[in-house]
PDB file of N, CA and C in Angstrom:
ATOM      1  N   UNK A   1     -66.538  -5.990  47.515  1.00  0.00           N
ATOM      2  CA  UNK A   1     -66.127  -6.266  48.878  1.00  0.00           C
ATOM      3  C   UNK A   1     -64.609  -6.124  48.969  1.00  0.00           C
ATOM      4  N   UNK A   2     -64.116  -5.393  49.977  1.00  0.00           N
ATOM      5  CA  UNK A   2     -62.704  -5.660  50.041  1.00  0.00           C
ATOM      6  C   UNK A   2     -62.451  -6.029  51.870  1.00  0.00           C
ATOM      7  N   UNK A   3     -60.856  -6.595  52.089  1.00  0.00           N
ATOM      8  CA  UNK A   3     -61.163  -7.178  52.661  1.00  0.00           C
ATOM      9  C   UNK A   3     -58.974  -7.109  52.957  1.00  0.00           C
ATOM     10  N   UNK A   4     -58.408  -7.383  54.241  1.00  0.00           N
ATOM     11  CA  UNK A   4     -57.859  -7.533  54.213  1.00  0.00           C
ATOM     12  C   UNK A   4     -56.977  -7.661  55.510  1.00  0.00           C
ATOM     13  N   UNK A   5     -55.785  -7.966  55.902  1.00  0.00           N
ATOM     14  CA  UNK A   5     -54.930  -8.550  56.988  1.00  0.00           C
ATOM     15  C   UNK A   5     -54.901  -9.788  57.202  1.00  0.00           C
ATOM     16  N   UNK A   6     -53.976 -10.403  58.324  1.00  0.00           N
ATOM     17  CA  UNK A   6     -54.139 -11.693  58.569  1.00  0.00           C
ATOM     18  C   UNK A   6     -53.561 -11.680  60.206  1.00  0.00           C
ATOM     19  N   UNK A   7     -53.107 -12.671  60.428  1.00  0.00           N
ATOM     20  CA  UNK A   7     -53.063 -12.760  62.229  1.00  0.00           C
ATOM     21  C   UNK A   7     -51.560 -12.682  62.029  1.00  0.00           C
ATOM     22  N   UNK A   8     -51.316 -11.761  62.957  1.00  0.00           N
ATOM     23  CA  UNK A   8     -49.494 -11.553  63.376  1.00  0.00           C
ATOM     24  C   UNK A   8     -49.489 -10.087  63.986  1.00  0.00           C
ATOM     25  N   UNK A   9     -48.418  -9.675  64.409  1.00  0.00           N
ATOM     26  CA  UNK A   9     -47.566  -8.273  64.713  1.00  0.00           C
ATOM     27  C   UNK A   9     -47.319  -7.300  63.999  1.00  0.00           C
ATOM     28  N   UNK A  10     -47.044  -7.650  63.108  1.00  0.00           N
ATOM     29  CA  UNK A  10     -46.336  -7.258  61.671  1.00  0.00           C
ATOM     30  C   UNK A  10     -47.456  -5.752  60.819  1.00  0.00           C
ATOM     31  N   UNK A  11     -46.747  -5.266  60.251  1.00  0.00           N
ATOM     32  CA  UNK A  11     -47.769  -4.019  60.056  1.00  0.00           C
ATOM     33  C   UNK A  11     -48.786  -4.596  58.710  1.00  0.00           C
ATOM     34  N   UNK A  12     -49.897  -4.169  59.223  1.00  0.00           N
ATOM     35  CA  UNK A  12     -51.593  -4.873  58.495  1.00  0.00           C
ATOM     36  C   UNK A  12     -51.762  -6.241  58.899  1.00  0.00           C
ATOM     37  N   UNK A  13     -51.029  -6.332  60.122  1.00  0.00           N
ATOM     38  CA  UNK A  13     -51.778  -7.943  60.874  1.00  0.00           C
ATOM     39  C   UNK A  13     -52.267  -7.298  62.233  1.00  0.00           C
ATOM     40  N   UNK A  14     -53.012  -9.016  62.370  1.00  0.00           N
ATOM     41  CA  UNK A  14     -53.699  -8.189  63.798  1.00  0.00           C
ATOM     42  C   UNK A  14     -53.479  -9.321  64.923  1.00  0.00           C
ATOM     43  N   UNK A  15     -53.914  -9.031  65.854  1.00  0.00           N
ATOM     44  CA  UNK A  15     -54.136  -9.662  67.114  1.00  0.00           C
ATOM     45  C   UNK A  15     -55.096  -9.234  67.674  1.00  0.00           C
ATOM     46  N   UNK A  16     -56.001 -10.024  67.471  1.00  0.00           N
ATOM     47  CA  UNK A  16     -57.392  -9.543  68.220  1.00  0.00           C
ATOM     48  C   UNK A  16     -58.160  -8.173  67.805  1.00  0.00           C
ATOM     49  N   UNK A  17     -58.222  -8.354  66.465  1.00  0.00           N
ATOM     50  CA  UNK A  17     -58.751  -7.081  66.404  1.00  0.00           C
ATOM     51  C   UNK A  17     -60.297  -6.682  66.822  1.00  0.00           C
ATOM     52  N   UNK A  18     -60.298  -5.681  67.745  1.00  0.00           N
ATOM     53  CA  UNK A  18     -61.626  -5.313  68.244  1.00  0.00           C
ATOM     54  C   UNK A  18     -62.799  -4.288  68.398  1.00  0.00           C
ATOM     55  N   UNK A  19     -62.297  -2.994  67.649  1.00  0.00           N
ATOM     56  CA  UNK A  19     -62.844  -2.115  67.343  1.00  0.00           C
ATOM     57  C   UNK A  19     -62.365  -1.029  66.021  1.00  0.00           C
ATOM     58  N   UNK A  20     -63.149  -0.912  65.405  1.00  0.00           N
ATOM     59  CA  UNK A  20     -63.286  -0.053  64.126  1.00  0.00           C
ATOM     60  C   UNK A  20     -63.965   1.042  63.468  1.00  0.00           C
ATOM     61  N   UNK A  21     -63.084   2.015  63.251  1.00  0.00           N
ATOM     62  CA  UNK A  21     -63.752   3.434  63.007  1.00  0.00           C
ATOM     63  C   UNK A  21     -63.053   4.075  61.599  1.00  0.00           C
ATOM     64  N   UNK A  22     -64.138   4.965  61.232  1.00  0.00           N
ATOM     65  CA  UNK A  22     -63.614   5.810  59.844  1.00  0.00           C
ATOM     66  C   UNK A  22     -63.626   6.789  59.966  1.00  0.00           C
ATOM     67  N   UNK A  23     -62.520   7.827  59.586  1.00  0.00           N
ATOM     68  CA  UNK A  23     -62.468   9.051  59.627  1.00  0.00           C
ATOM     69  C   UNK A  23     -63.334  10.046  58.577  1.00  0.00           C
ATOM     70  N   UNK A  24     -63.153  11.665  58.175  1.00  0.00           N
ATOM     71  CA  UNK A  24     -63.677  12.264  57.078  1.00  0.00           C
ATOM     72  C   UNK A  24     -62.851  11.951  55.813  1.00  0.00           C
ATOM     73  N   UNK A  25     -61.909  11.575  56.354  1.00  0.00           N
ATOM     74  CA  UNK A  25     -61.486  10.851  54.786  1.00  0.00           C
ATOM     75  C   UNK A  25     -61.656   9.782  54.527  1.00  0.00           C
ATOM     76  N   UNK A  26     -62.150   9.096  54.885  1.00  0.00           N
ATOM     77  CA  UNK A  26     -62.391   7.707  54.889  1.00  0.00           C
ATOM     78  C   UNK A  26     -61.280   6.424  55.043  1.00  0.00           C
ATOM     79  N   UNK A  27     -60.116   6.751  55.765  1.00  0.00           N
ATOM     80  CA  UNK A  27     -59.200   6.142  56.200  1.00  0.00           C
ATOM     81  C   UNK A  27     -60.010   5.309  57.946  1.00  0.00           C
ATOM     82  N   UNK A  28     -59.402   4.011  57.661  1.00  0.00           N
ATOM     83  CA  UNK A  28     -59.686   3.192  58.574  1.00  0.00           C
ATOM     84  C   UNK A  28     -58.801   2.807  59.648  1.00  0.00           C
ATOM     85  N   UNK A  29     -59.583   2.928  61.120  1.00  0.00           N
ATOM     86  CA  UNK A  29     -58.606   2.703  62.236  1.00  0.00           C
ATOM     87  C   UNK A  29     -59.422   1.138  62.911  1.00  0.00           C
ATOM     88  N   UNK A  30     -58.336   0.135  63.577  1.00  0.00           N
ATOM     89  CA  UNK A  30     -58.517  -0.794  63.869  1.00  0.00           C
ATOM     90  C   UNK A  30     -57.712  -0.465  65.347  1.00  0.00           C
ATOM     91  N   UNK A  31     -58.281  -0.771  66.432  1.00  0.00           N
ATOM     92  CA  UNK A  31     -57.882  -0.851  68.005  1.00  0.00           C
ATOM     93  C   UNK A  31     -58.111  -2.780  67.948  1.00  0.00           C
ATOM     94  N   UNK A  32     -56.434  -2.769  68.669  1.00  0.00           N
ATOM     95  CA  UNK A  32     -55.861  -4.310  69.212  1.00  0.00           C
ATOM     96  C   UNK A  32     -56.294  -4.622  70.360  1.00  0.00           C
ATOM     97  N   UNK A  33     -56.643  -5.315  70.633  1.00  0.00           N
ATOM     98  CA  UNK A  33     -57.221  -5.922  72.349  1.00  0.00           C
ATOM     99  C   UNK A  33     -55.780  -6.349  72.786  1.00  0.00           C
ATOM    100  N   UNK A  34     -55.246  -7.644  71.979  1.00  0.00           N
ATOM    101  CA  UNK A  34     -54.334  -8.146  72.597  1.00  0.00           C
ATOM    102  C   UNK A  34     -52.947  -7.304  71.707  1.00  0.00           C
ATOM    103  N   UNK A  35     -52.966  -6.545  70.393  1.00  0.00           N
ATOM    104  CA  UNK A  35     -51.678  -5.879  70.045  1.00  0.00           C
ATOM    105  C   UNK A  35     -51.305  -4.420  70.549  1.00  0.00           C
ATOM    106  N   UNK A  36     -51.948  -4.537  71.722  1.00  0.00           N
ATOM    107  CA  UNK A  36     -52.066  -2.859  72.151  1.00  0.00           C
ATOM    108  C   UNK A  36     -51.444  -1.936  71.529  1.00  0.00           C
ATOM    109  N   UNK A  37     -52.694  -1.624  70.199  1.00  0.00           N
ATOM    110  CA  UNK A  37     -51.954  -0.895  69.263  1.00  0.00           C
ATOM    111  C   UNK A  37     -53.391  -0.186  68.951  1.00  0.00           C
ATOM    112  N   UNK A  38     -53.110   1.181  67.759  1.00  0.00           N
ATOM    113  CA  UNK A  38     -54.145   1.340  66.597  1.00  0.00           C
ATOM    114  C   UNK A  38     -53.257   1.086  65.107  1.00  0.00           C
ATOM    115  N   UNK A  39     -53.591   0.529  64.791  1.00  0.00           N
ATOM    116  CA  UNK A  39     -53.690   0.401  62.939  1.00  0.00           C
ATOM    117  C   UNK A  39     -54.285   1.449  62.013  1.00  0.00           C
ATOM    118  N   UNK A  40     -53.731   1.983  61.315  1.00  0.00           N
ATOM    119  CA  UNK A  40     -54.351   3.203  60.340  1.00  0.00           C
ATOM    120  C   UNK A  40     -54.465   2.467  58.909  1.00  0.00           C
ATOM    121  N   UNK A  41     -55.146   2.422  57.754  1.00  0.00           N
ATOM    122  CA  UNK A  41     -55.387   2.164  56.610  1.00  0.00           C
ATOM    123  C   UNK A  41     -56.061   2.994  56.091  1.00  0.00           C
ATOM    124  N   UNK A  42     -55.731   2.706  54.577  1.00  0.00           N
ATOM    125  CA  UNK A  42     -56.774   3.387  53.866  1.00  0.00           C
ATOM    126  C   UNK A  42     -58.188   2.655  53.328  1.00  0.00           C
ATOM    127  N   UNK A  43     -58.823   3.625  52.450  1.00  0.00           N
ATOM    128  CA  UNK A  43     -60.186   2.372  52.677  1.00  0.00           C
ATOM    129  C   UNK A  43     -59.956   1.459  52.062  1.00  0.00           C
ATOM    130  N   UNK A  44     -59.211   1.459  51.222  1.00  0.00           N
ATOM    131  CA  UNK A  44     -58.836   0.345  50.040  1.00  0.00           C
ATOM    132  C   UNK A  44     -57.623  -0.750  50.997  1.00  0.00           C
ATOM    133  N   UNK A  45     -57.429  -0.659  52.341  1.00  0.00           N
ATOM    134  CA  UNK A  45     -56.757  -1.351  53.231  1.00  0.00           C
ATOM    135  C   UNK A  45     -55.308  -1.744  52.937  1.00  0.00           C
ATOM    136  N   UNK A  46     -54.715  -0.203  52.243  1.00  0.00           N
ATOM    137  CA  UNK A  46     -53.173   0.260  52.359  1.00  0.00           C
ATOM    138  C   UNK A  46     -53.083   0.380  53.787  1.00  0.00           C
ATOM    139  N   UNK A  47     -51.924  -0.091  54.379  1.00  0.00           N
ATOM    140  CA  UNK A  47     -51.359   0.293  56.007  1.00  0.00           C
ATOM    141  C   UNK A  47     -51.177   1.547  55.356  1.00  0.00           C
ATOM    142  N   UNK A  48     -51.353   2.230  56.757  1.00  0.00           N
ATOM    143  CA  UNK A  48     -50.719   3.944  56.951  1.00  0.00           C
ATOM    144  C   UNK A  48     -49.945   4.126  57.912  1.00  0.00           C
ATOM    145  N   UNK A  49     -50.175   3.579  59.228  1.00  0.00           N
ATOM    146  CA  UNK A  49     -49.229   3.977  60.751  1.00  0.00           C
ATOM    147  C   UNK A  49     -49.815   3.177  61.174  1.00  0.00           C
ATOM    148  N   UNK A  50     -49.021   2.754  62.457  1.00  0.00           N
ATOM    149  CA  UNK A  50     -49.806   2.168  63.432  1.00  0.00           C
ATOM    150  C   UNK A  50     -49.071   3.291  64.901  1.00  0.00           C
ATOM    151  N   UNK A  51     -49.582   3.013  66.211  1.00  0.00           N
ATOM    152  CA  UNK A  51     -49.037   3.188  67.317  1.00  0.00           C
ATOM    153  C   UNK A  51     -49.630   2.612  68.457  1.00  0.00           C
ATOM    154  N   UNK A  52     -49.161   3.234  69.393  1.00  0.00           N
ATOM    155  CA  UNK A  52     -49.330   2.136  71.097  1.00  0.00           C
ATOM    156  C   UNK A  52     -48.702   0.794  71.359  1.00  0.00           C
ATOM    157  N   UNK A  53     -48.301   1.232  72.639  1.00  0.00           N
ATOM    158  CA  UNK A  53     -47.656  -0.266  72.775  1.00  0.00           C
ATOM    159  C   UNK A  53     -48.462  -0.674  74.223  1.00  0.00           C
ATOM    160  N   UNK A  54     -48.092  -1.613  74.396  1.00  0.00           N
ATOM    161  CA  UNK A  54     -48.159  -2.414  75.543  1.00  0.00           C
ATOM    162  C   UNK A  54     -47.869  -1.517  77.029  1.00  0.00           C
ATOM    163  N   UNK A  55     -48.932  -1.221  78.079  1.00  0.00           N
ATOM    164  CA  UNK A  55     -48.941  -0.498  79.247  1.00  0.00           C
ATOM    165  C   UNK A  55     -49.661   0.312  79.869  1.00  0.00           C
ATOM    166  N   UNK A  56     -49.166   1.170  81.054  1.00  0.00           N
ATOM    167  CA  UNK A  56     -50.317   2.073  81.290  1.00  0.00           C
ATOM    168  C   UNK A  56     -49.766   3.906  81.254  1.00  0.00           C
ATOM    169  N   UNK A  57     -48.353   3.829  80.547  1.00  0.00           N
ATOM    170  CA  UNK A  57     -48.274   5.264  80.129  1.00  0.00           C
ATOM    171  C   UNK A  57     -48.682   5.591  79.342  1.00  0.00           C
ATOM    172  N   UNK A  58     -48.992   6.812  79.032  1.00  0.00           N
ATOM    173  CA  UNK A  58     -49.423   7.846  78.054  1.00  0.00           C
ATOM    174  C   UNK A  58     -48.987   7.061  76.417  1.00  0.00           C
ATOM    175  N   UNK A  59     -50.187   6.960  75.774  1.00  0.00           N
ATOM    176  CA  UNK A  59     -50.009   6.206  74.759  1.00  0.00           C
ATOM    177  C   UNK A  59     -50.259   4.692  74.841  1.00  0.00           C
ATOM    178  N   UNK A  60     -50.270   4.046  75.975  1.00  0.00           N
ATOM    179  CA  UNK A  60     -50.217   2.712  76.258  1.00  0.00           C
ATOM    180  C   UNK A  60     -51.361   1.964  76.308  1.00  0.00           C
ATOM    181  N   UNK A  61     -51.558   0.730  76.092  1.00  0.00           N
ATOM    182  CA  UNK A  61     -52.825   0.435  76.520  1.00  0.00           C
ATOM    183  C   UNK A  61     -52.500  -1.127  77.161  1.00  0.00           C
ATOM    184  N   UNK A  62     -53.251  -1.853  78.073  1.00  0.00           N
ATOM    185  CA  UNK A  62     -53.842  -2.656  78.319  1.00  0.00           C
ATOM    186  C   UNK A  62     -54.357  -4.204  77.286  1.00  0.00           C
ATOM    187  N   UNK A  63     -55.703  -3.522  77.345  1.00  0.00           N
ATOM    188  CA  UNK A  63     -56.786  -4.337  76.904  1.00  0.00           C
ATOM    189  C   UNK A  63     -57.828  -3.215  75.946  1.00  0.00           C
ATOM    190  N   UNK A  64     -57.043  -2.272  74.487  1.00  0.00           N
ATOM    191  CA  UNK A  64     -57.685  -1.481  73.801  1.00  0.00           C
ATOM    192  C   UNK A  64     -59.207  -2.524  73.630  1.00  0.00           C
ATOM    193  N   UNK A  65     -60.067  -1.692  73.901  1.00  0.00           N
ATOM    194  CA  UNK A  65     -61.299  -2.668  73.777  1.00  0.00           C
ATOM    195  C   UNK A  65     -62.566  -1.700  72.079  1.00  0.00           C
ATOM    196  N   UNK A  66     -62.148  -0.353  72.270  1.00  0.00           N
ATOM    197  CA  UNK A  66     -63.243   0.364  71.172  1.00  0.00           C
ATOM    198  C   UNK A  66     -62.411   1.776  71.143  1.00  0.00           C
ATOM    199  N   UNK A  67     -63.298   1.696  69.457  1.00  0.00           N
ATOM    200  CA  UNK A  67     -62.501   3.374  68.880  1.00  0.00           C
ATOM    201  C   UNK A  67     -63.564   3.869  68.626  1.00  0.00           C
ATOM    202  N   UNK A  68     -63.354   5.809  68.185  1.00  0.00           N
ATOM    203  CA  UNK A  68     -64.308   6.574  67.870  1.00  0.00           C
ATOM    204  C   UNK A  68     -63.356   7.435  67.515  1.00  0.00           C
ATOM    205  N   UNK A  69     -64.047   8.020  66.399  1.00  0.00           N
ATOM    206  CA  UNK A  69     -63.187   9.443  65.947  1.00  0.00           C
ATOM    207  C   UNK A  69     -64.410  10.600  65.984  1.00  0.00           C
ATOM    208  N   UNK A  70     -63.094  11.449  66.340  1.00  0.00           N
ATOM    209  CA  UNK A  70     -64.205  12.470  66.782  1.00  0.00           C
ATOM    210  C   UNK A  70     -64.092  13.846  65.816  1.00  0.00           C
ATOM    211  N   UNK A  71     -64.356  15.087  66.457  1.00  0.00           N
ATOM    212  CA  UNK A  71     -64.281  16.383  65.839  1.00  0.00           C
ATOM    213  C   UNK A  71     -62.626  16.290  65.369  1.00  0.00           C
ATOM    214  N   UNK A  72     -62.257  16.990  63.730  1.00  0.00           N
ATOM    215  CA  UNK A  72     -61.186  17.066  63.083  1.00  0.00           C
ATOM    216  C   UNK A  72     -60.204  16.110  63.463  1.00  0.00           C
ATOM    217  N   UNK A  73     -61.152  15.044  63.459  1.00  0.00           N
ATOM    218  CA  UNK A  73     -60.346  13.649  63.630  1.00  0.00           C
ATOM    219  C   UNK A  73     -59.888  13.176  64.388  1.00  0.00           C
ATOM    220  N   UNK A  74     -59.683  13.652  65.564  1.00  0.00           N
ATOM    221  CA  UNK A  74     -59.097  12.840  66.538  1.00  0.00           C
ATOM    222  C   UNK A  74     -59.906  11.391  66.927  1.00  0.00           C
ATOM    223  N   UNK A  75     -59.009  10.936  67.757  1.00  0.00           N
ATOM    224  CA  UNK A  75     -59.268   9.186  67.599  1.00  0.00           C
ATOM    225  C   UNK A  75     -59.271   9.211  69.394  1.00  0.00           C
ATOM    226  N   UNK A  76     -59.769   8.310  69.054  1.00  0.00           N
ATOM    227  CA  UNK A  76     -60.497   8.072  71.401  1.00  0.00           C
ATOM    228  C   UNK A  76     -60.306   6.681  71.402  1.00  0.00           C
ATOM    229  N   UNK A  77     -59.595   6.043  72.181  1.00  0.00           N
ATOM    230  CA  UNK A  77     -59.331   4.577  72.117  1.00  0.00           C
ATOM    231  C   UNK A  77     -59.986   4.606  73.819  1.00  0.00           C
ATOM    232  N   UNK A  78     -60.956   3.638  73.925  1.00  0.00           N
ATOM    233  CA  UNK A  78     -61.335   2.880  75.372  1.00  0.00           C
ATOM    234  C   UNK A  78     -60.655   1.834  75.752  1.00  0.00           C
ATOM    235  N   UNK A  79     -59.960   2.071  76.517  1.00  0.00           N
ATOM    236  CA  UNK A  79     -58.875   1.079  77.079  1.00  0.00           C
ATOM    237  C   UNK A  79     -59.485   0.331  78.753  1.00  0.00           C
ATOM    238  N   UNK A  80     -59.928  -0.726  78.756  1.00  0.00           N
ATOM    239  CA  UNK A  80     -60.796  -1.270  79.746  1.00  0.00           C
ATOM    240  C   UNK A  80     -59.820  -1.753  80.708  1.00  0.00           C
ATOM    241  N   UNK A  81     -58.747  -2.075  80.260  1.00  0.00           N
ATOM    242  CA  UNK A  81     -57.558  -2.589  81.189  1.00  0.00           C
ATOM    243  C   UNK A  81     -56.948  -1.760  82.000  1.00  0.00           C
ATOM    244  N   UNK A  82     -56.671  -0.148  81.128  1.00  0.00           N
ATOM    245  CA  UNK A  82     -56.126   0.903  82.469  1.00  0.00           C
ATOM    246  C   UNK A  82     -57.537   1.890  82.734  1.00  0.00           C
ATOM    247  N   UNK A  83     -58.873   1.399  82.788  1.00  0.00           N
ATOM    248  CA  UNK A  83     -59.738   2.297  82.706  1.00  0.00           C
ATOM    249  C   UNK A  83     -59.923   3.099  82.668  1.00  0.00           C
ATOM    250  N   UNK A  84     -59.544   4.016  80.966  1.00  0.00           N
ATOM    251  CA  UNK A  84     -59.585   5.460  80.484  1.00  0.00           C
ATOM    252  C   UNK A  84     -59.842   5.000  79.237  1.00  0.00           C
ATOM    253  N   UNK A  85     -60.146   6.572  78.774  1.00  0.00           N
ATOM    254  CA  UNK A  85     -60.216   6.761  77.292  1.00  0.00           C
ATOM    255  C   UNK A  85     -58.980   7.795  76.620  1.00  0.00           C
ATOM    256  N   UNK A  86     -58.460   7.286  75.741  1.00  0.00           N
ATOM    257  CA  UNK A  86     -57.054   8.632  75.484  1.00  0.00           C
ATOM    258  C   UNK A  86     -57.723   9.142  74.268  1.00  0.00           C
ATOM    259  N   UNK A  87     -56.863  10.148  74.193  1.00  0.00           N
ATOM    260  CA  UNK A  87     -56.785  11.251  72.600  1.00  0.00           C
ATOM    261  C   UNK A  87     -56.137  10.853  72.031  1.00  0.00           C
ATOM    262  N   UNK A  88     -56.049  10.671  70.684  1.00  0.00           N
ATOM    263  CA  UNK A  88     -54.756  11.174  69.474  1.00  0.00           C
ATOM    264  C   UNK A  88     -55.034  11.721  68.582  1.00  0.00           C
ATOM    265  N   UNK A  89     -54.287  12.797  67.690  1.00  0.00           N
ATOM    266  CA  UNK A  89     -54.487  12.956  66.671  1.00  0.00           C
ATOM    267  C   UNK A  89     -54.460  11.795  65.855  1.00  0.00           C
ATOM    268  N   UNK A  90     -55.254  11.921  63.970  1.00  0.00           N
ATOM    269  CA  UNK A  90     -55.492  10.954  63.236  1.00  0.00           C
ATOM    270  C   UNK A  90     -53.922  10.632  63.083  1.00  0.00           C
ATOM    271  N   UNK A  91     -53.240  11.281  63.278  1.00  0.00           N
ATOM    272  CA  UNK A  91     -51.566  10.783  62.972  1.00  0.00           C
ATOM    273  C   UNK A  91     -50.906  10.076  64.026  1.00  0.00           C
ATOM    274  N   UNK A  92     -51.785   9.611  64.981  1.00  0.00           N
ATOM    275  CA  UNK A  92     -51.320   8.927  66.114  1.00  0.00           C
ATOM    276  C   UNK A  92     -50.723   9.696  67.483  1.00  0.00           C
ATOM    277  N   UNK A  93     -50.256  10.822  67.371  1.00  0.00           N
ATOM    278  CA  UNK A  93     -49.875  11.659  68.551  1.00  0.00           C
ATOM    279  C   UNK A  93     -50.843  12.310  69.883  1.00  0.00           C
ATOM    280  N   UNK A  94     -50.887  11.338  70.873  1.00  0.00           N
ATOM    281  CA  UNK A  94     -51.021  11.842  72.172  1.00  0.00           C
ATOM    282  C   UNK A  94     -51.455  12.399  72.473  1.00  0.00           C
ATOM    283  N   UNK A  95     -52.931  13.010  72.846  1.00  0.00           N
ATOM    284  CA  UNK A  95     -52.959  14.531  73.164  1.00  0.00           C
ATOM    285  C   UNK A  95     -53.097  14.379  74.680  1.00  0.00           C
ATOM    286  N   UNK A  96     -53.882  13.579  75.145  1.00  0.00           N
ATOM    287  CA  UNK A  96     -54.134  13.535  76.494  1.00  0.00           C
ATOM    288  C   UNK A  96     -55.293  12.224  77.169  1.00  0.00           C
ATOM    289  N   UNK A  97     -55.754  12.267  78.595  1.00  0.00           N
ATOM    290  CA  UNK A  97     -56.053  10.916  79.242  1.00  0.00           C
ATOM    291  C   UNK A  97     -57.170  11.158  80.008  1.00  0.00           C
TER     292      UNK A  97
END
């Protein structure tokens, strides 16, 4: 079993963590409800990146509520607070809304 973070801001803490997905490499993404963020790890739950902040521009979220990764990885965060779903690449960059 492995197992890891604790409650804070801070990179590999969380706030509310509420949805979780694995890529083809098996790197792990965590979507913040209340850290309007994603968290990247590895499976062994090394931090990798995080991004998003707090809002409703491009990149922003609300109330991140669920993740999914999709074709060559991109990542789909459901954001219930600005009611959309965004793109990013697995490296966190933006694609669109």
């Amino acid at each position: 079993m492995t197992q890891w973070g604790s409650q804070g801001a801070g990179n590999g803490q969380f706030q509310r963590p509420y949805g979780i997905a694995t890529d083809s490499q098996d790197n792990v993404y965590v979507v913040e409800y209340d850290g309007a963020r994603v968290d990247k790890f590895t499976s062994s739950g090394t931090f990798i990146t995080k991004w998003g902040s707090s809002g409703s521009g491009a990149g922003q979220f609300i109330h991140a509520r669920d993740i999914a990764i999709g074709a060559s990885d991109n990542v789909y965060v459901a954001d219930t607070g600005n009611d959309r779903i965004e793109k990013f690449s697995s490296s966190g960059n933006f694609i669109r809304q």
